[in-house]
Structure formats: structure tokens, C-alpha cells
Protein backbone atom coordinates (compact mmCIF):
# COMPACT_ATOMS: atom_id res chain seq x y z
CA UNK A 1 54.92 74.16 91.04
CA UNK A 2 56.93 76.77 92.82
CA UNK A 3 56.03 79.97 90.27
CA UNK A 4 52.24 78.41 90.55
CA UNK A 5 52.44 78.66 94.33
CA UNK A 6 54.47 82.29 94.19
CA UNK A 7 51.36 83.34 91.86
CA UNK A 8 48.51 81.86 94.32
CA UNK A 9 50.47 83.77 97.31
CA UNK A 10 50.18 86.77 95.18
CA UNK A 11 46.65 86.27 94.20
CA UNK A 12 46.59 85.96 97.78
CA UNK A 13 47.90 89.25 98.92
CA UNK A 14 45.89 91.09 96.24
CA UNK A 15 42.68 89.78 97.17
CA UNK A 16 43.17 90.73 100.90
CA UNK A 17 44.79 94.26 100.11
CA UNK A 18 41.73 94.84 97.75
CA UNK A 19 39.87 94.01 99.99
CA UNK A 20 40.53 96.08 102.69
CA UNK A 21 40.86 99.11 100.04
CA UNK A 22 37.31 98.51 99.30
CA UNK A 23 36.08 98.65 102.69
CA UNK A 24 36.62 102.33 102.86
CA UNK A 25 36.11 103.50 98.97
CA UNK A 26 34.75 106.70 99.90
CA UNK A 27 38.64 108.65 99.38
CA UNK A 28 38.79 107.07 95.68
CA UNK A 29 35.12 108.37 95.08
CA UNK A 30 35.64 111.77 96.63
CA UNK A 31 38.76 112.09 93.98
CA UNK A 32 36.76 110.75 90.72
CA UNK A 33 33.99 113.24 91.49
CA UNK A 34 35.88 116.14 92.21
CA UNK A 35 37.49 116.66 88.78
CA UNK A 36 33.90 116.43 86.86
CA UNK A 37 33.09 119.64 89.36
CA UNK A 38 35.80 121.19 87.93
CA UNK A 39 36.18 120.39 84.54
CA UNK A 40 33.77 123.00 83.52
CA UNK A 41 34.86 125.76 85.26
CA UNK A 42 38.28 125.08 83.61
CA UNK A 43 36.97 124.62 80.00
CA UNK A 44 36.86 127.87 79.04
CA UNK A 45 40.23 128.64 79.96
CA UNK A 46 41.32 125.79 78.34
CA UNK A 47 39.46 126.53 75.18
CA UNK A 48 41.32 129.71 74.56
CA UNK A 49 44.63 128.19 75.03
CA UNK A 50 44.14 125.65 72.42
CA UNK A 51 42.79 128.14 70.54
CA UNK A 52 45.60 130.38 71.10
CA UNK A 53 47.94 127.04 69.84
CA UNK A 54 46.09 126.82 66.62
CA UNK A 55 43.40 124.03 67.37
CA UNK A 56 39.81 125.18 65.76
CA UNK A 57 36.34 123.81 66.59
CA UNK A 58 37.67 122.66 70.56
CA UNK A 59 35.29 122.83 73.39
CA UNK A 60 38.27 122.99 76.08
CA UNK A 61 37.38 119.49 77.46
CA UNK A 62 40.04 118.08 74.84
CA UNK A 63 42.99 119.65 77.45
CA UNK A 64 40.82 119.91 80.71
CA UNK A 65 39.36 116.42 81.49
CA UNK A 66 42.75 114.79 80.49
CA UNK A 67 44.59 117.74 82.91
CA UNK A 68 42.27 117.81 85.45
CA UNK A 69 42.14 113.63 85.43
CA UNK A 70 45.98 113.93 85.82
CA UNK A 71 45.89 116.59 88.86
CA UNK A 72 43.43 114.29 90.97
CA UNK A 73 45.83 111.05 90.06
CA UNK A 74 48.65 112.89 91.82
CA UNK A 75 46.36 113.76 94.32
CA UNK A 76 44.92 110.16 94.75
CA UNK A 77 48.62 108.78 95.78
CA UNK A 78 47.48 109.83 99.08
CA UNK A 79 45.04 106.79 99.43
CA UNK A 80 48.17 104.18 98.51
CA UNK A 81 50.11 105.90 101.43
CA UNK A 82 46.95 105.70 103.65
CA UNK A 83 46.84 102.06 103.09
CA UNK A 84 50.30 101.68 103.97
CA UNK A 85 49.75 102.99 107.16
CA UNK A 86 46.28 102.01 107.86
CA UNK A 87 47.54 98.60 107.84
CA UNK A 88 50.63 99.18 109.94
CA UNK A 89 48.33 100.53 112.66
CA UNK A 90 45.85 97.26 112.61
CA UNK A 91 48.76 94.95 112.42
CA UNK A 92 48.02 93.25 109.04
CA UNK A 93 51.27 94.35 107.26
CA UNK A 94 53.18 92.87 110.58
CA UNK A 95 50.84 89.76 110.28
CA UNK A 96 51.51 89.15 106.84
CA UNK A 97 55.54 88.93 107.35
CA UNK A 98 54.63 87.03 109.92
CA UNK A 99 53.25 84.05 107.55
CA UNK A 100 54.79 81.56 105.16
CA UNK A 101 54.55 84.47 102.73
CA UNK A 102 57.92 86.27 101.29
CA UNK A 103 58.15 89.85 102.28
CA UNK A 104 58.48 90.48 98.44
CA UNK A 105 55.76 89.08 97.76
CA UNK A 106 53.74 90.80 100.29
CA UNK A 107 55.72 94.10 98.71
CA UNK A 108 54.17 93.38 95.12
CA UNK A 109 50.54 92.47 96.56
CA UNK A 110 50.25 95.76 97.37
CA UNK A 111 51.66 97.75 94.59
CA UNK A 112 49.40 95.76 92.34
CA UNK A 113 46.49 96.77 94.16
CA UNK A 114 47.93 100.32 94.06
CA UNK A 115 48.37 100.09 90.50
CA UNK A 116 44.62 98.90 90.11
CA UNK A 117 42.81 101.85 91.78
CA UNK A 118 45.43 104.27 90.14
CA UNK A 119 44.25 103.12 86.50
CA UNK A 120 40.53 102.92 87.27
CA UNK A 121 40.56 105.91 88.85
CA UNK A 122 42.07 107.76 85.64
CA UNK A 123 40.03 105.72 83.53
CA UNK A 124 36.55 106.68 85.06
CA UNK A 125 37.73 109.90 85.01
CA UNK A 126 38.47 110.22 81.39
CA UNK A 127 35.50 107.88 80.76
CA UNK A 128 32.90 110.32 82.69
CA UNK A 129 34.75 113.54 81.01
CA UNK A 130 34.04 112.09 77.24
CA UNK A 131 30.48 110.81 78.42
CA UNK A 132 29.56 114.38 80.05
CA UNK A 133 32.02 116.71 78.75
CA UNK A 134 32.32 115.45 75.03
CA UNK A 135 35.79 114.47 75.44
CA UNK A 136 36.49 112.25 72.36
CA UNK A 137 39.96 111.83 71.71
CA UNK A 138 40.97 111.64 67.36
CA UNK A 139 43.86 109.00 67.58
CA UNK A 140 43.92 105.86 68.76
CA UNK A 141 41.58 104.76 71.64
CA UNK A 142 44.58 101.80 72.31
CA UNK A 143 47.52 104.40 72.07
CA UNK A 144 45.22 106.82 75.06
CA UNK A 145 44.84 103.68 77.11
CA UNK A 146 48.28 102.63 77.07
CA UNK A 147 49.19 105.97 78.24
CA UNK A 148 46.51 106.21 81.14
CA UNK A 149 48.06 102.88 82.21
CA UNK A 150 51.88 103.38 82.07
CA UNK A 151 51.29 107.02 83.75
CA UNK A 152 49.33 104.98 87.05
CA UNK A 153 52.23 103.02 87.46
CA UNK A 154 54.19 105.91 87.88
CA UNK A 155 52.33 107.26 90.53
CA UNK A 156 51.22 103.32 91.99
CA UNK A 157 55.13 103.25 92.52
CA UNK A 158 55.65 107.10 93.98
CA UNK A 159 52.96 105.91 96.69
CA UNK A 160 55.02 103.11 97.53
CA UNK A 161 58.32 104.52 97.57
CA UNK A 162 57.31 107.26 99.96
CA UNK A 163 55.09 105.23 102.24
CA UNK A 164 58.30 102.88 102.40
CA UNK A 165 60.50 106.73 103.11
CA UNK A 166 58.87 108.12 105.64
CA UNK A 167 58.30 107.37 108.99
CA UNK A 168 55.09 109.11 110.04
CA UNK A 169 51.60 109.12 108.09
CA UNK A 170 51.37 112.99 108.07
CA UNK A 171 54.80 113.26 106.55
CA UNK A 172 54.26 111.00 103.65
CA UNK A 173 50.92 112.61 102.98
CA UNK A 174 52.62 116.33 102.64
CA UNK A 175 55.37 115.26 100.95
CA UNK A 176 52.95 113.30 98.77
CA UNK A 177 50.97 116.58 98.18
CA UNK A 178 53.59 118.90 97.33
CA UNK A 179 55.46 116.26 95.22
CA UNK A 180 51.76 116.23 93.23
CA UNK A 181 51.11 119.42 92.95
CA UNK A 182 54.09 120.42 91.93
CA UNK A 183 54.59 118.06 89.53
CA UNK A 184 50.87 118.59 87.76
CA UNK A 185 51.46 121.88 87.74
CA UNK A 186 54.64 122.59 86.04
CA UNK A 187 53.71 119.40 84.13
CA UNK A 188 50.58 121.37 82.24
CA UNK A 189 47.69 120.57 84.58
CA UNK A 190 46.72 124.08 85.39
CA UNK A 191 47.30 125.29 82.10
CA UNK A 192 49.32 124.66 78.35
CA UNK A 193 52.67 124.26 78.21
CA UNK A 194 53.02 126.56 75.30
CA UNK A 195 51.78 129.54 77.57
CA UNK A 196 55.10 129.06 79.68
CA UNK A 197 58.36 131.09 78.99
CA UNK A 198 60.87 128.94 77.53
CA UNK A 199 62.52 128.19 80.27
CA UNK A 200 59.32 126.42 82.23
CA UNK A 201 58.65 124.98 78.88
CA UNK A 202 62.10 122.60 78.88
CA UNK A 203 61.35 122.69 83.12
CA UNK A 204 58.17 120.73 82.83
CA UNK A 205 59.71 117.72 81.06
CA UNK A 206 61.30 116.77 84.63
CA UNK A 207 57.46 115.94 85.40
CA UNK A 208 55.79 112.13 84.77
CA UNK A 209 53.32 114.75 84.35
CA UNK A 210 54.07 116.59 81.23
CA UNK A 211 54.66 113.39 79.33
CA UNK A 212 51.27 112.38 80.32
CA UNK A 213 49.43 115.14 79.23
CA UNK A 214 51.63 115.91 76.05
CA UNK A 215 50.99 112.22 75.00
CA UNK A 216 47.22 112.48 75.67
CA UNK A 217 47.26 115.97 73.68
CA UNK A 218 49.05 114.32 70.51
CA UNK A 219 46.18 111.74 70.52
CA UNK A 220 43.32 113.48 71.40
CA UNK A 221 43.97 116.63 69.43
CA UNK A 222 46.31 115.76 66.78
CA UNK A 223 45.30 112.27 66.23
CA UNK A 224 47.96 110.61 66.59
CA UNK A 225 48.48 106.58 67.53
CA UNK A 226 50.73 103.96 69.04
CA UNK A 227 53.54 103.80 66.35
CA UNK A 228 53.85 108.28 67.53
CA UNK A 229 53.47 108.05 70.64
CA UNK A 230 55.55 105.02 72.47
CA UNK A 231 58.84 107.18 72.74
CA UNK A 232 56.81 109.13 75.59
CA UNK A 233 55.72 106.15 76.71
CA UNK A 234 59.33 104.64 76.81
CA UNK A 235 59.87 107.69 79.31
CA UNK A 236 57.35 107.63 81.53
CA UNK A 237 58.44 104.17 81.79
CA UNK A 238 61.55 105.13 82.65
CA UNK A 239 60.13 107.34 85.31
CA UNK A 240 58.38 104.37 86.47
CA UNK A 241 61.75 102.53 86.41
CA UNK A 242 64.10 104.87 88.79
CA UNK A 243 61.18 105.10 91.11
CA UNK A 244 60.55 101.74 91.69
CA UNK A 245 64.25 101.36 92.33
CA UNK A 246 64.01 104.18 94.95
CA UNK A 247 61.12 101.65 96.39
CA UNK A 248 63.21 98.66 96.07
CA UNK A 249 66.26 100.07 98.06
CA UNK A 250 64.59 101.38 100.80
CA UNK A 251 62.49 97.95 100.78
CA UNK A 252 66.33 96.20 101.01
CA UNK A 253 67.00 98.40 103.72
CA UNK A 254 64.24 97.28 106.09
CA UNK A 255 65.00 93.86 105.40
CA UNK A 256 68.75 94.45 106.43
């Protein structure tokens, strides 16, 4: 009975967290629109690099909806922090350790949540882009998926961990920002990685975002599957992983 209660609570949490996300979509909207505005204007830029790399008969959506898709998921972290906060200042994060629920519990409602709106907000993305755009990846449809996914719960848990960091809303939200754009952008959002010097090259492989949109390339481009790809996906994984930790001790801490 006691893991079918825990799982009820958590149904619980999620519900009510989803809720409230819901009430206000319009941030989540603003940042699925905003990349199909700028997907063309990057195509062409994009086109010559692959070109550059090799590829024939590209469009440039192949590497811009997948980069662009990534830039706005960084930038979307913002609306996990928001909630954080949001619900700190109405008093339904202090009501909720208030109740008969565990304070992990309450933890994992909302990274769940987080983790939701992350992945659908990639997936429209990428969805719209091969709709509009002609984005139609080679490999594996199950391989790109499985990629979207693991990459959102990288940044579901980087929303977390620095809502749970910092102390003040408009410090989480720059730090969230520059963390984002950093990371897209030495990661291959802006352009290739194979137009960097060597040195940014091995640089962008610090970034959840690299791994992302080298994984993406190899099945979009070279068509490539599962069975290729899953020792990127072991690492973003692992980025996922040291994150959540960095969540974890700081959510410790509080309890202390």
C-alpha cells in the first residue's frame, strides 16, 4: 500500500503543479513560436555550413530547427525557475510542506512537471520545424526522440538546481540565461561545430548542448539509429546525473 499511496501523493503534486503551470501558458508559447521566426532566417547560414561539411541536397533546416529548438530549451529553463518562485510568493510551496506530504515528494512533483513542459516544448518545436520547414530526420524517428527526451531532463534538472541555489528570482533568471546561452552557443546552436578552431571544437563537449545537437545531426543527416547513438545518450545522462545531485544537496541542505 505504501508505494501506491507515495504514487497517488505524487500524482497529487503533479496534477496541482500542472496545473498552476497551465494557468499562465503564455511564457511556454512565446518560446515555441519564437524559434519558427527564426528558423528561416538561419537556414541559409546553416545550409552552407553543411554544405561546407560535405552534406549535398540540405535545405539548412536539417541543423537549424534542431539548433534553434535547442537554444529556446535553454532559454525556456526560465519558466521552471519562475514557477519556483511564483509559488514561494503565493504560499503553495510553504503549504504543501505544510501537509501530510514528504518534502521529497513535493521535490519530485515538480521536477516531473518541469520535465513535461521541457520535452513538449522541444518536441513541438521539432514537430512544427519538419511540418513547415521540411525537417525530416534519415535515422531513426525512436533514436531522435530518445534524445529530445534525455536532453529535457537535463535542463528540467538545471531549473531545479538553480531555483533551489539562489535566493532571489532575478538572480536565478540571469544566471539561468547566461548558463543557456553560453552553453547553446559553444554547444553548436549558433553555428557548426566544425567551423570552430580546434580548440572550441574539444571546448564545446563541456556543453549538454553539443551532445544534443551532435546526436540529432548523426540521425538526421547521417542516418544513424539507437544501437549509434546511446553512448551520447549515456552522457547527457550523465550530465543529467551530476546535476541532479547538485539539486539533491542543496535540497538536503534546506532540510537540515
Amino acid at each position: 500500500m505504501k508505494p501506491l499511496k507515495q504514487l497517488k501523493q505524487l500524482s497529487a503534486v503533479a496534477g496541482l503543479n500542472l496545473r498552476l503551470q497551465l494557468r499562465d501558458p503564455a511564457p511556454t508559447l512565446v518560446l515555441t513560436v519564437i524559434p519558427l521566426v527564426l528558423i528561416p532566417f538561419m537556414m541559409p547560414a546553416f545550409k552552407a555550413m553543411l554544405l561546407t561539411d560535405g552534406y549535398r541536397g540540405v535545405s539548412g533546416a536539417e541543423q537549424a530547427v534542431p539548433s534553434i529548438a535547442v537554444l529556446f530549451s535553454f532559454l525556456a529553463v526560465q519558466n521552471i525557475i519562475d514557477s519556483f518562485f511564483n509559488e514561494r510568493s503565493w504560499g503553495t510551496w510553504q503549504r504543501l510542506e505544510a501537509s501530510p506530504l514528504s518534502r521529497p515528494t513535493v521535490l519530485t512533483g515538480k521536477a516531473l512537471v518541469a520535465y513535461i513542459i521541457q520535452s513538449a516544448q522541444i518536441l513541438v518545436v521539432l514537430s512544427l520545424g519538419a511540418i513547415i520547414f521540411g525537417f525530416d530526420p534519415k535515422g531513426s524517428l525512436l533514436a531522435l526522440v530518445a534524445t529530445l527526451l534525455s536532453f529535457s531532463a537535463v535542463l528540467a534538472a538545471l531549473g531545479v538546481a538553480i531555483a533551489l541555489w539562489t535566493h532571489s528570482r532575478d538572480t536565478a533568471l540571469s544566471l539561468s540565461n547566461i548558463v543557456g546561452m553560453l552553453a547553446a552557443g559553444i554547444g553548436g546552436a549558433f553555428c557548426t561545430v566544425s567551423s570552430f578552431p580546434d580548440w572550441a571544437q574539444d571546448a564545446a563537449r563541456v556543453s549538454p548542448a553539443y551532445w544534443a545537437i551532435d546526436t540529432i545531426h548523426k540521425v538526421s543527416l547521417d542516418g544513424q539509429g539507437f544501437a549509434d547513438i546511446w553512448p551520447s545518450l549515456a552522457v547527457l545522462w550523465g550530465f543529467f546525473a551530476a546535476i541532479a545531485a547538485l539539486a539533491l544537496v542543496q535540497f538536503r541542505y534546506r532540510q537540515e
